[in-house]
PDB file of N, CA and C in Angstrom:
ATOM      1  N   UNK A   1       8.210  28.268   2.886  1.00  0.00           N
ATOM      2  CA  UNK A   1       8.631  27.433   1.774  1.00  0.00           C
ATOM      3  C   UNK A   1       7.414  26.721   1.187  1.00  0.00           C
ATOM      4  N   UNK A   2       7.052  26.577  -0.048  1.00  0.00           N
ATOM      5  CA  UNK A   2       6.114  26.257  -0.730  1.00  0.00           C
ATOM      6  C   UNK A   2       6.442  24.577  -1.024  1.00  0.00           C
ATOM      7  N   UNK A   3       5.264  23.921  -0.362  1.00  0.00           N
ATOM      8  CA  UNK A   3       6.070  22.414  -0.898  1.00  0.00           C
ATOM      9  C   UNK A   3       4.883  21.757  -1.788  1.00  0.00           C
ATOM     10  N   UNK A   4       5.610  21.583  -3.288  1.00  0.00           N
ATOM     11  CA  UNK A   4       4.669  21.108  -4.332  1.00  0.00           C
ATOM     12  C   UNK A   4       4.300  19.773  -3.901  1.00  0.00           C
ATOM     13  N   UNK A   5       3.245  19.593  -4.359  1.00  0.00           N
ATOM     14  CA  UNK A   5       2.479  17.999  -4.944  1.00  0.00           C
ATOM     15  C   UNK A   5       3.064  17.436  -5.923  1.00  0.00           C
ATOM     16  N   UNK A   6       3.622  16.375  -5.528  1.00  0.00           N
ATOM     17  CA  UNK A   6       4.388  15.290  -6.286  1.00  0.00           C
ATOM     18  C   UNK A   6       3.396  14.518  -7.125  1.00  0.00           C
ATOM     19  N   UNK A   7       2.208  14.161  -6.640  1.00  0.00           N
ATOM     20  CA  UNK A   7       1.437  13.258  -7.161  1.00  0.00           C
ATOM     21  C   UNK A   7       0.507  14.127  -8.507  1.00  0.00           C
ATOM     22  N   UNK A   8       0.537  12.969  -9.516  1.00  0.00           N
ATOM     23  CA  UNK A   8      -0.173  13.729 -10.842  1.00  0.00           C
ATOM     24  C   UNK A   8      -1.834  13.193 -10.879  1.00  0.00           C
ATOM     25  N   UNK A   9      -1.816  12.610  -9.741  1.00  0.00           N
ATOM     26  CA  UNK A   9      -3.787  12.256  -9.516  1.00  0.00           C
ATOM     27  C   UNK A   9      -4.246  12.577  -8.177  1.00  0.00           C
ATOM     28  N   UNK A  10      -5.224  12.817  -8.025  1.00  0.00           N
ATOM     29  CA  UNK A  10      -5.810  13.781  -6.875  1.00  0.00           C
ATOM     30  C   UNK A  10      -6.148  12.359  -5.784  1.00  0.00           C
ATOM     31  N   UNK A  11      -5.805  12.351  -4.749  1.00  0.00           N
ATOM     32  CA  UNK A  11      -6.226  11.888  -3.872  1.00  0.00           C
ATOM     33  C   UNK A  11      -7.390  11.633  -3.353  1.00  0.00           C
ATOM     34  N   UNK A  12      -8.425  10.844  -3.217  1.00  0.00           N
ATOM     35  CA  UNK A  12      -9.463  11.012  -2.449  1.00  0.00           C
ATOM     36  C   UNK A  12      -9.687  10.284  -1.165  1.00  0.00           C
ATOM     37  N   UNK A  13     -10.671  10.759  -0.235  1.00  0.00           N
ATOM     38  CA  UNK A  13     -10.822   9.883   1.049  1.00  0.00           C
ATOM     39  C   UNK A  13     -11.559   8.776   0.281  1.00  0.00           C
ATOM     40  N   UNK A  14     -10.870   7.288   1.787  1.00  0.00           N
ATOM     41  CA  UNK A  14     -11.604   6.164   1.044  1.00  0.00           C
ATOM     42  C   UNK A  14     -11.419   5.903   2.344  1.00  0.00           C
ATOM     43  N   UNK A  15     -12.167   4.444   2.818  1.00  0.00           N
ATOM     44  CA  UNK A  15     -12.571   4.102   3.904  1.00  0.00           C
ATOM     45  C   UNK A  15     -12.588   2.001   3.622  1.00  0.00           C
ATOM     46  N   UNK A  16     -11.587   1.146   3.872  1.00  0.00           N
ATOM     47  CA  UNK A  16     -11.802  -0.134   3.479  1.00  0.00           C
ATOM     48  C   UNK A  16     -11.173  -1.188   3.941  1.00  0.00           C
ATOM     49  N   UNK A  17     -11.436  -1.983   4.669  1.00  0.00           N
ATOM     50  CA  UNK A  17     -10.236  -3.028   5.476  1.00  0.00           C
ATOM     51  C   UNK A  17      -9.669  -3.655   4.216  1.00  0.00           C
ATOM     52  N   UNK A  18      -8.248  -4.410   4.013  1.00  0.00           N
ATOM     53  CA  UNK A  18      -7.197  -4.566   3.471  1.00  0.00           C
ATOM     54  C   UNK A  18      -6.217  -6.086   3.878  1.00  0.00           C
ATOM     55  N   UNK A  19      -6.527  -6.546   2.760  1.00  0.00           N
ATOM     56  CA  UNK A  19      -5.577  -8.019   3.382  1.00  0.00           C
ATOM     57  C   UNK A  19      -5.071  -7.994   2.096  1.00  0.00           C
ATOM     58  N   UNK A  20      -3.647  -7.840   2.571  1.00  0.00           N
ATOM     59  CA  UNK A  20      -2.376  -8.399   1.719  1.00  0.00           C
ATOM     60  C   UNK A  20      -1.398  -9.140   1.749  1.00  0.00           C
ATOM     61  N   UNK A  21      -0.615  -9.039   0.747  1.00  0.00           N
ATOM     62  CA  UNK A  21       0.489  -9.657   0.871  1.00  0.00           C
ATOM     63  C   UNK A  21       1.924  -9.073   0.261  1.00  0.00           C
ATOM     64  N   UNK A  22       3.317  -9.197   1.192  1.00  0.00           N
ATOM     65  CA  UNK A  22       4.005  -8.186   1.129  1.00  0.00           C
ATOM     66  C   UNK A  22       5.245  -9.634   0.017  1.00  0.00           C
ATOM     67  N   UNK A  23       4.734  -9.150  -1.068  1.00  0.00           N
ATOM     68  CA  UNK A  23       6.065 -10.140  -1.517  1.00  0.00           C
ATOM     69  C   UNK A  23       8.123 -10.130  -1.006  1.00  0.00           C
ATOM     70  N   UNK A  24       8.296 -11.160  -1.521  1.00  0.00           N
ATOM     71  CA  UNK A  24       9.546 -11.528  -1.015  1.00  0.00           C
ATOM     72  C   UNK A  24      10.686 -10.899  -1.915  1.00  0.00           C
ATOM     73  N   UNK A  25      11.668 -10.121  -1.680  1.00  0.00           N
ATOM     74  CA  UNK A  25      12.577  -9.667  -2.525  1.00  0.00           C
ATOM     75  C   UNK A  25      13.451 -10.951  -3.031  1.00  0.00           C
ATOM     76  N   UNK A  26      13.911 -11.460  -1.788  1.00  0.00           N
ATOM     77  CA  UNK A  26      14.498 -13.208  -2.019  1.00  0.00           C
ATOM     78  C   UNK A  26      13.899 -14.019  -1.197  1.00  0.00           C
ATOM     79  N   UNK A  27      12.949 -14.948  -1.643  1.00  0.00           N
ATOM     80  CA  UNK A  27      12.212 -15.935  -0.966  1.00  0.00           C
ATOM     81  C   UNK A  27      12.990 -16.727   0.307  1.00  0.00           C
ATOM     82  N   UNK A  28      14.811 -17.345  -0.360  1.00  0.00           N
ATOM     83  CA  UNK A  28      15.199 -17.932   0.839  1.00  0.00           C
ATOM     84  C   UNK A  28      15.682 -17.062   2.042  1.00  0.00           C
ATOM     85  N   UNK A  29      15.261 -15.553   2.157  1.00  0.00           N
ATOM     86  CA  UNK A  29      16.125 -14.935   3.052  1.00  0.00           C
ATOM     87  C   UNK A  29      14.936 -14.175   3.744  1.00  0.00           C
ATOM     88  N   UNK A  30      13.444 -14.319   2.955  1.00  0.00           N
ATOM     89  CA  UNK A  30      12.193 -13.608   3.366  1.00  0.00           C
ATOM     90  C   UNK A  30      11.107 -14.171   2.823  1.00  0.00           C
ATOM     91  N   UNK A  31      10.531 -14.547   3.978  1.00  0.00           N
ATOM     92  CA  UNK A  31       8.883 -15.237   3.369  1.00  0.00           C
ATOM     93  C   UNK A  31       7.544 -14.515   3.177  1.00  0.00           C
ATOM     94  N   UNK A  32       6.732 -14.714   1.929  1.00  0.00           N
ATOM     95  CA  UNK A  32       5.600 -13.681   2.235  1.00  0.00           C
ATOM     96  C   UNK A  32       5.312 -13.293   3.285  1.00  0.00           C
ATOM     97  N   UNK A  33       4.839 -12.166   3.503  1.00  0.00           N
ATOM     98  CA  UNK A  33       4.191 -11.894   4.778  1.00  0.00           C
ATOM     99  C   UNK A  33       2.478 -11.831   4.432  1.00  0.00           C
ATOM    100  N   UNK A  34       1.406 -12.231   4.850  1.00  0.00           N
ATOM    101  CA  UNK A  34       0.275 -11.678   4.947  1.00  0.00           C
ATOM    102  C   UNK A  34       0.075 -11.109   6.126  1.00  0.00           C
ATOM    103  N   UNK A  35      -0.484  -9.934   5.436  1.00  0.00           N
ATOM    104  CA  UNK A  35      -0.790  -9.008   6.937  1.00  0.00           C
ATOM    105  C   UNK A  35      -2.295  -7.821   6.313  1.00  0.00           C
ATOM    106  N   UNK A  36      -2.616  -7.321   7.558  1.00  0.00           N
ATOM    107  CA  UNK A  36      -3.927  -6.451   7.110  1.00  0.00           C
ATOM    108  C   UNK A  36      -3.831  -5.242   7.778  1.00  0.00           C
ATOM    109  N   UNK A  37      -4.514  -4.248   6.778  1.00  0.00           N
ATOM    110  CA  UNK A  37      -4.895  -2.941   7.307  1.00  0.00           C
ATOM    111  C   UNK A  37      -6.078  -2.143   6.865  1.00  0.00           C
ATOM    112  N   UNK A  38      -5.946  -0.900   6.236  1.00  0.00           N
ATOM    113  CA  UNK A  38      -6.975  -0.440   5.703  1.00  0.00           C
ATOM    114  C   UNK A  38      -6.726   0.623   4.677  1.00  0.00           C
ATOM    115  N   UNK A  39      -7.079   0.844   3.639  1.00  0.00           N
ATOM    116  CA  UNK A  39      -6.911   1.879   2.678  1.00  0.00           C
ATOM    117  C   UNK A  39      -7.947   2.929   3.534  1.00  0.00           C
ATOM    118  N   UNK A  40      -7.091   4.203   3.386  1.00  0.00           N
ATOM    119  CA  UNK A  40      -7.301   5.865   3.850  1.00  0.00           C
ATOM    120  C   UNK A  40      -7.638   6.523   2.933  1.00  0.00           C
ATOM    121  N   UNK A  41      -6.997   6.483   1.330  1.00  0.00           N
ATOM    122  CA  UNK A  41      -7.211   7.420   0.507  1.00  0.00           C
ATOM    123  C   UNK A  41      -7.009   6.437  -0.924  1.00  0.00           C
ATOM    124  N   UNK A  42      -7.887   7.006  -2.105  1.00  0.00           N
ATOM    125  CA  UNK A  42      -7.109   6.506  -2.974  1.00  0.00           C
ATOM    126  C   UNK A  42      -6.913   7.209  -4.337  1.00  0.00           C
ATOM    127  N   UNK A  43      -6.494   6.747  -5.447  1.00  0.00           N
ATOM    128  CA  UNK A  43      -6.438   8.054  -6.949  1.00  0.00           C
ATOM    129  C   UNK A  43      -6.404   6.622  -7.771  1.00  0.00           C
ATOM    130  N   UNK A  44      -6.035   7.378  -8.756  1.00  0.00           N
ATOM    131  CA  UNK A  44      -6.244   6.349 -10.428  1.00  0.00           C
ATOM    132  C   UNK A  44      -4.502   5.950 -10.043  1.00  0.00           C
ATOM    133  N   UNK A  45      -3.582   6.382  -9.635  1.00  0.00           N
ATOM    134  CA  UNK A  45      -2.307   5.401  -9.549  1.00  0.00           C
ATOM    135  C   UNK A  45      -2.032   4.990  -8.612  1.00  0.00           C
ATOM    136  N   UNK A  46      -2.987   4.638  -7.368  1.00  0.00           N
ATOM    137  CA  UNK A  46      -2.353   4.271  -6.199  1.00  0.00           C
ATOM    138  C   UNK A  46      -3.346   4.536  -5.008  1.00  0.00           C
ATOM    139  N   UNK A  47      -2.584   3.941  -3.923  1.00  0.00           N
ATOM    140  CA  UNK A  47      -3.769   4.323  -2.300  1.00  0.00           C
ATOM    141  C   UNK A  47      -2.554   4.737  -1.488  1.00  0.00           C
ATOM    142  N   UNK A  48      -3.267   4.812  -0.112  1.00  0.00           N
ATOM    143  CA  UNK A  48      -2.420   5.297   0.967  1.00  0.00           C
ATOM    144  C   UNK A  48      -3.672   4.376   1.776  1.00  0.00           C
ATOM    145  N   UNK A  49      -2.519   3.534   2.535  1.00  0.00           N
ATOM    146  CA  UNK A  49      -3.036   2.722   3.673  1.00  0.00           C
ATOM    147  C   UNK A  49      -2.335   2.652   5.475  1.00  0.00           C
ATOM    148  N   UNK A  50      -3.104   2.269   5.865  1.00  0.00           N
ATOM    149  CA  UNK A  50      -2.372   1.961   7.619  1.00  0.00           C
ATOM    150  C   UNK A  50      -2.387   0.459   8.006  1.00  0.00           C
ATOM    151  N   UNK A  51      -1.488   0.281   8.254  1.00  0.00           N
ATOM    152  CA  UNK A  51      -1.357  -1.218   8.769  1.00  0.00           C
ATOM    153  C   UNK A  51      -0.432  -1.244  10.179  1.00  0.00           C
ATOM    154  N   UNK A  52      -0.497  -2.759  11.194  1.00  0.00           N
ATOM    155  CA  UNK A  52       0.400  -2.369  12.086  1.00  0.00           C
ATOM    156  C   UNK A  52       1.847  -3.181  11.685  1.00  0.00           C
ATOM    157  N   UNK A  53       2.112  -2.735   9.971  1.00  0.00           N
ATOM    158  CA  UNK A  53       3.147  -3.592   9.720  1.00  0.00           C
ATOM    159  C   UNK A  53       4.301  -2.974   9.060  1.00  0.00           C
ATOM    160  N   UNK A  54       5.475  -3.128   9.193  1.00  0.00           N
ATOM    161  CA  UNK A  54       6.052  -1.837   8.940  1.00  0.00           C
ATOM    162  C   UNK A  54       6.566  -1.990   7.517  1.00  0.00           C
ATOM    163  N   UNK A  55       6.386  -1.209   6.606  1.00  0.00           N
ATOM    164  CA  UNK A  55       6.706  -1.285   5.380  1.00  0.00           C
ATOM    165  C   UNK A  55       7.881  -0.619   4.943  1.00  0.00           C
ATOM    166  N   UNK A  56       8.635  -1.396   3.587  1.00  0.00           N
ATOM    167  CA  UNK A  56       9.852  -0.200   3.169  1.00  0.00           C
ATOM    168  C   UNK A  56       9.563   0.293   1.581  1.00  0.00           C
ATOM    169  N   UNK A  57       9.951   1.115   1.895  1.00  0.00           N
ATOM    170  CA  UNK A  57      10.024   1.943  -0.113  1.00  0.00           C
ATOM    171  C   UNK A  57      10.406   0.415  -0.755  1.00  0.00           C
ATOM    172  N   UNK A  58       9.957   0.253  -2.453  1.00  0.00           N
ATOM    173  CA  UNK A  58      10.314  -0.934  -2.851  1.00  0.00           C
ATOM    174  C   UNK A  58       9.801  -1.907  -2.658  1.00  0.00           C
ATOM    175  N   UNK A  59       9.080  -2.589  -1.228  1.00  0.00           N
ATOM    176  CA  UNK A  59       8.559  -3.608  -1.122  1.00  0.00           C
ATOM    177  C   UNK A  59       7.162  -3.815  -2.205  1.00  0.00           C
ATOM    178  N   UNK A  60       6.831  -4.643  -2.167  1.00  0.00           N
ATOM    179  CA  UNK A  60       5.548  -5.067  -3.306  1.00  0.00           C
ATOM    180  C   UNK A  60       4.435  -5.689  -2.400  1.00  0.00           C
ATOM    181  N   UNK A  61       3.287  -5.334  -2.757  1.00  0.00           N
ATOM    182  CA  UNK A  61       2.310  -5.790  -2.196  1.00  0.00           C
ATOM    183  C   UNK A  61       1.202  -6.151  -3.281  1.00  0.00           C
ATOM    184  N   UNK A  62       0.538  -7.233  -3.134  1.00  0.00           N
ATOM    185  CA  UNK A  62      -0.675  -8.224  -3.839  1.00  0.00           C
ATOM    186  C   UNK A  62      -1.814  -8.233  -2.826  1.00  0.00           C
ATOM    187  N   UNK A  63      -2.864  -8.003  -3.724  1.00  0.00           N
ATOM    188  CA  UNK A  63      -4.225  -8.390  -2.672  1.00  0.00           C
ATOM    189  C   UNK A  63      -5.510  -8.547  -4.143  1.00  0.00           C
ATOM    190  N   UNK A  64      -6.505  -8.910  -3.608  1.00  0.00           N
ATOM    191  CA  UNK A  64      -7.586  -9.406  -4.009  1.00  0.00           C
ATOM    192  C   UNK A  64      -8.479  -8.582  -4.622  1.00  0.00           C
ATOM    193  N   UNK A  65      -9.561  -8.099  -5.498  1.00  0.00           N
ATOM    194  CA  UNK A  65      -9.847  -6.593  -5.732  1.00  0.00           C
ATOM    195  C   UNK A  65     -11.577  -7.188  -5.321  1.00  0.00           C
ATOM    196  N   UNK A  66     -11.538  -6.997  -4.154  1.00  0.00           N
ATOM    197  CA  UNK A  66     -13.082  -7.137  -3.050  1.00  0.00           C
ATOM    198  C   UNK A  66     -14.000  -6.606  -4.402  1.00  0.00           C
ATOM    199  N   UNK A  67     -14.409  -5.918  -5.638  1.00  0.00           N
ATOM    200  CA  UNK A  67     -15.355  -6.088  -5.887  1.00  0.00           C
ATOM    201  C   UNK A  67     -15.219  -6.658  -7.924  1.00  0.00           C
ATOM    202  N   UNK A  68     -14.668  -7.265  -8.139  1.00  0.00           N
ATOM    203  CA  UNK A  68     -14.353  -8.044  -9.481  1.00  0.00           C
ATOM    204  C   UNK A  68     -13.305  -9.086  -8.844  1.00  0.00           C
ATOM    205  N   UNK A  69     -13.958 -10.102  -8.264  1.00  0.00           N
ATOM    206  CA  UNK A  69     -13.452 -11.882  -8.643  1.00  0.00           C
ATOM    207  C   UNK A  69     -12.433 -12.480  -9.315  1.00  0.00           C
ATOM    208  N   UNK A  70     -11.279 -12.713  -8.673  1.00  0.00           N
ATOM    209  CA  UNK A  70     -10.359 -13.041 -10.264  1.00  0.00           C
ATOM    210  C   UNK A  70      -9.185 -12.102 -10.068  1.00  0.00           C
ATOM    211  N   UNK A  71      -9.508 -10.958  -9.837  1.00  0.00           N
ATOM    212  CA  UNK A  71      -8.230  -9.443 -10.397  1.00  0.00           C
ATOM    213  C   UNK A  71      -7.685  -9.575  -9.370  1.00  0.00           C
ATOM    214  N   UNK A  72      -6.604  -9.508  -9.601  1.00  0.00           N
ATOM    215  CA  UNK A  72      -5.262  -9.091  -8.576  1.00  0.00           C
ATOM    216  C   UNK A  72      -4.734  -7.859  -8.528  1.00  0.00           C
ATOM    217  N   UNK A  73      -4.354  -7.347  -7.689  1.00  0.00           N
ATOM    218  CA  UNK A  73      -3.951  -5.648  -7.667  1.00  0.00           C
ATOM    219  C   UNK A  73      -2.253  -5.758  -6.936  1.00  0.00           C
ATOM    220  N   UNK A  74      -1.600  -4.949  -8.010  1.00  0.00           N
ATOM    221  CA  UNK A  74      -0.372  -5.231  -7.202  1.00  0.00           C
ATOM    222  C   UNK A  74       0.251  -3.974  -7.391  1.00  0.00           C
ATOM    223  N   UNK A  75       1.049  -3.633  -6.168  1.00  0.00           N
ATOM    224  CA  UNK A  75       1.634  -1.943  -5.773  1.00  0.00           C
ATOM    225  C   UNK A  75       2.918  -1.683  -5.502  1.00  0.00           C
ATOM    226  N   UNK A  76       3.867  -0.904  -5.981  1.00  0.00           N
ATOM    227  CA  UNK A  76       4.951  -1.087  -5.332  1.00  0.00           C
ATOM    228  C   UNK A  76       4.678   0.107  -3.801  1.00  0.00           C
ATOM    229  N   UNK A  77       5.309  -0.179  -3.226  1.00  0.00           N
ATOM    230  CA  UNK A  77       5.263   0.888  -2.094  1.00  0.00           C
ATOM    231  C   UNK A  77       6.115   2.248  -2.203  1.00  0.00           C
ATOM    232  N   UNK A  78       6.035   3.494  -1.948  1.00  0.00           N
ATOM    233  CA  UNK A  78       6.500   4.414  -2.958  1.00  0.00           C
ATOM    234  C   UNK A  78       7.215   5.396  -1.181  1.00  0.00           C
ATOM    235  N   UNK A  79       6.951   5.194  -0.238  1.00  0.00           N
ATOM    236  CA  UNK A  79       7.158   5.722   1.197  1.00  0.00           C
ATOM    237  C   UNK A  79       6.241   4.917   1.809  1.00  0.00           C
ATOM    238  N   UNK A  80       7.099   5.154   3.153  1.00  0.00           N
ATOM    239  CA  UNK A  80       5.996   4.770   4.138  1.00  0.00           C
ATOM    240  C   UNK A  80       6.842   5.814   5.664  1.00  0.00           C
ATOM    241  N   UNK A  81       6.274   5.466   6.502  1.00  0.00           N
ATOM    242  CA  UNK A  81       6.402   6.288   7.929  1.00  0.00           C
ATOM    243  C   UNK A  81       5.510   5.785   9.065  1.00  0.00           C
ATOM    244  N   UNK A  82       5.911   5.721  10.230  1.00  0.00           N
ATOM    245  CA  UNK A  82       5.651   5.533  11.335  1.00  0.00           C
ATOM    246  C   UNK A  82       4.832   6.989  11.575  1.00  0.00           C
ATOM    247  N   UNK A  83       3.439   6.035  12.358  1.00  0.00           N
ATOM    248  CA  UNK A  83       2.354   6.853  12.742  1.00  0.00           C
ATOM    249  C   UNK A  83       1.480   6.779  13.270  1.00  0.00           C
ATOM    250  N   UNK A  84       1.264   7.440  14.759  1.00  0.00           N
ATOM    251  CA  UNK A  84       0.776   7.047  15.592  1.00  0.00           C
ATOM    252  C   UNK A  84       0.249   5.608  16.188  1.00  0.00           C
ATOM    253  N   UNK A  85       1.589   4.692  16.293  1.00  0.00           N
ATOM    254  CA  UNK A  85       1.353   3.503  16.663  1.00  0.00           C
ATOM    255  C   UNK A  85       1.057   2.665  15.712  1.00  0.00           C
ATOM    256  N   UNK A  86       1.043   3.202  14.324  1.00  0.00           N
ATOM    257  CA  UNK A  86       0.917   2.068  13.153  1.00  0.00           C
ATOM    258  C   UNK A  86       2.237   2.728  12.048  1.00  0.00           C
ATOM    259  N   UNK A  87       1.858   2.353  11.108  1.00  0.00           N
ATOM    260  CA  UNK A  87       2.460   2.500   9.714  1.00  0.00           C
ATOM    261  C   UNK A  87       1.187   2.863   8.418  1.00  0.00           C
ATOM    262  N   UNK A  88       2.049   4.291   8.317  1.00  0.00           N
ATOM    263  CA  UNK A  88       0.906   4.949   6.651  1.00  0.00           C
ATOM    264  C   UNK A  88       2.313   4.587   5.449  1.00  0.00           C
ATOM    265  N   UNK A  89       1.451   4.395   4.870  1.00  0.00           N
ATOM    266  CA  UNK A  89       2.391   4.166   3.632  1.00  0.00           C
ATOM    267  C   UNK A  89       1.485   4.479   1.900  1.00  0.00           C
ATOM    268  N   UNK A  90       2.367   4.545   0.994  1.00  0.00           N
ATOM    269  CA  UNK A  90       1.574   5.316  -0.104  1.00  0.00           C
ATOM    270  C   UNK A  90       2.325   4.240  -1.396  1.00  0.00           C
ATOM    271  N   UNK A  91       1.307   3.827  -1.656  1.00  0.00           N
ATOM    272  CA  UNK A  91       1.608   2.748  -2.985  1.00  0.00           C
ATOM    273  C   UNK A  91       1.071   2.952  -4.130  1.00  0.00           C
ATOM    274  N   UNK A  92       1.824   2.904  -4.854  1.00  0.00           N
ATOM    275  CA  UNK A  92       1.285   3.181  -6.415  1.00  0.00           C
ATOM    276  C   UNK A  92       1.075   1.555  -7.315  1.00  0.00           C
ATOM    277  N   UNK A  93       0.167   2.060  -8.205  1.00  0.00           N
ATOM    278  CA  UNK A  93      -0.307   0.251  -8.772  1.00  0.00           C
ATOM    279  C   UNK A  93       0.838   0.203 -10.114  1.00  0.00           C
ATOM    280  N   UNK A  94       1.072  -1.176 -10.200  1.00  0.00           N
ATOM    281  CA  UNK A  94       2.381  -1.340 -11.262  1.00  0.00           C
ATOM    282  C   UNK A  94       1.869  -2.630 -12.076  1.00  0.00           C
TER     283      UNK A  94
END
């Protein structure tokens, strides 16, 4: 069975520790989380990271853009999966 590529930008290896933040769907029922990992790969719409935190489709994540001061980068999470003792997950920027 032939299984296509969903994604319309090419992936590349990337290598980068990662501190975020997993926003709140409803603040009184869930509080930010900050938590850290590392971007694995990335393209012009998105990365794929590992963290030891478990993520769901939908959730939103904010972080800092380590090389322009100021910019905020924010992703929805598009999958994620349990893997080898952590969590990969694949976020696209929104």
């Amino acid at each position: 069975m032939d299984k296509k590529e969903k994604r319309k930008d090419e992936r590349l290896p990337y290598s980068a520790p990662l501190q975020f933040t997993v926003l709140p769907v409803d603040e009184s029922r869930n509080p930010r989380i900050e938590a850290q990992g590392r971007i694995i790969d990335t393209s012009k719409s998105g990365i794929g990271i590992m963290t030891t935190i478990s993520l769901e489709p939908g959730h939103v994540l904010t972080w800092d853009d380590k090389h322009e001061q100021g910019k905020l980068h924010i992703a929805l999470v598009k999958w994620a999966r349990e893997l080898g003792g952590g969590f990969r997950a694949g976020l696209m920027f929104i």
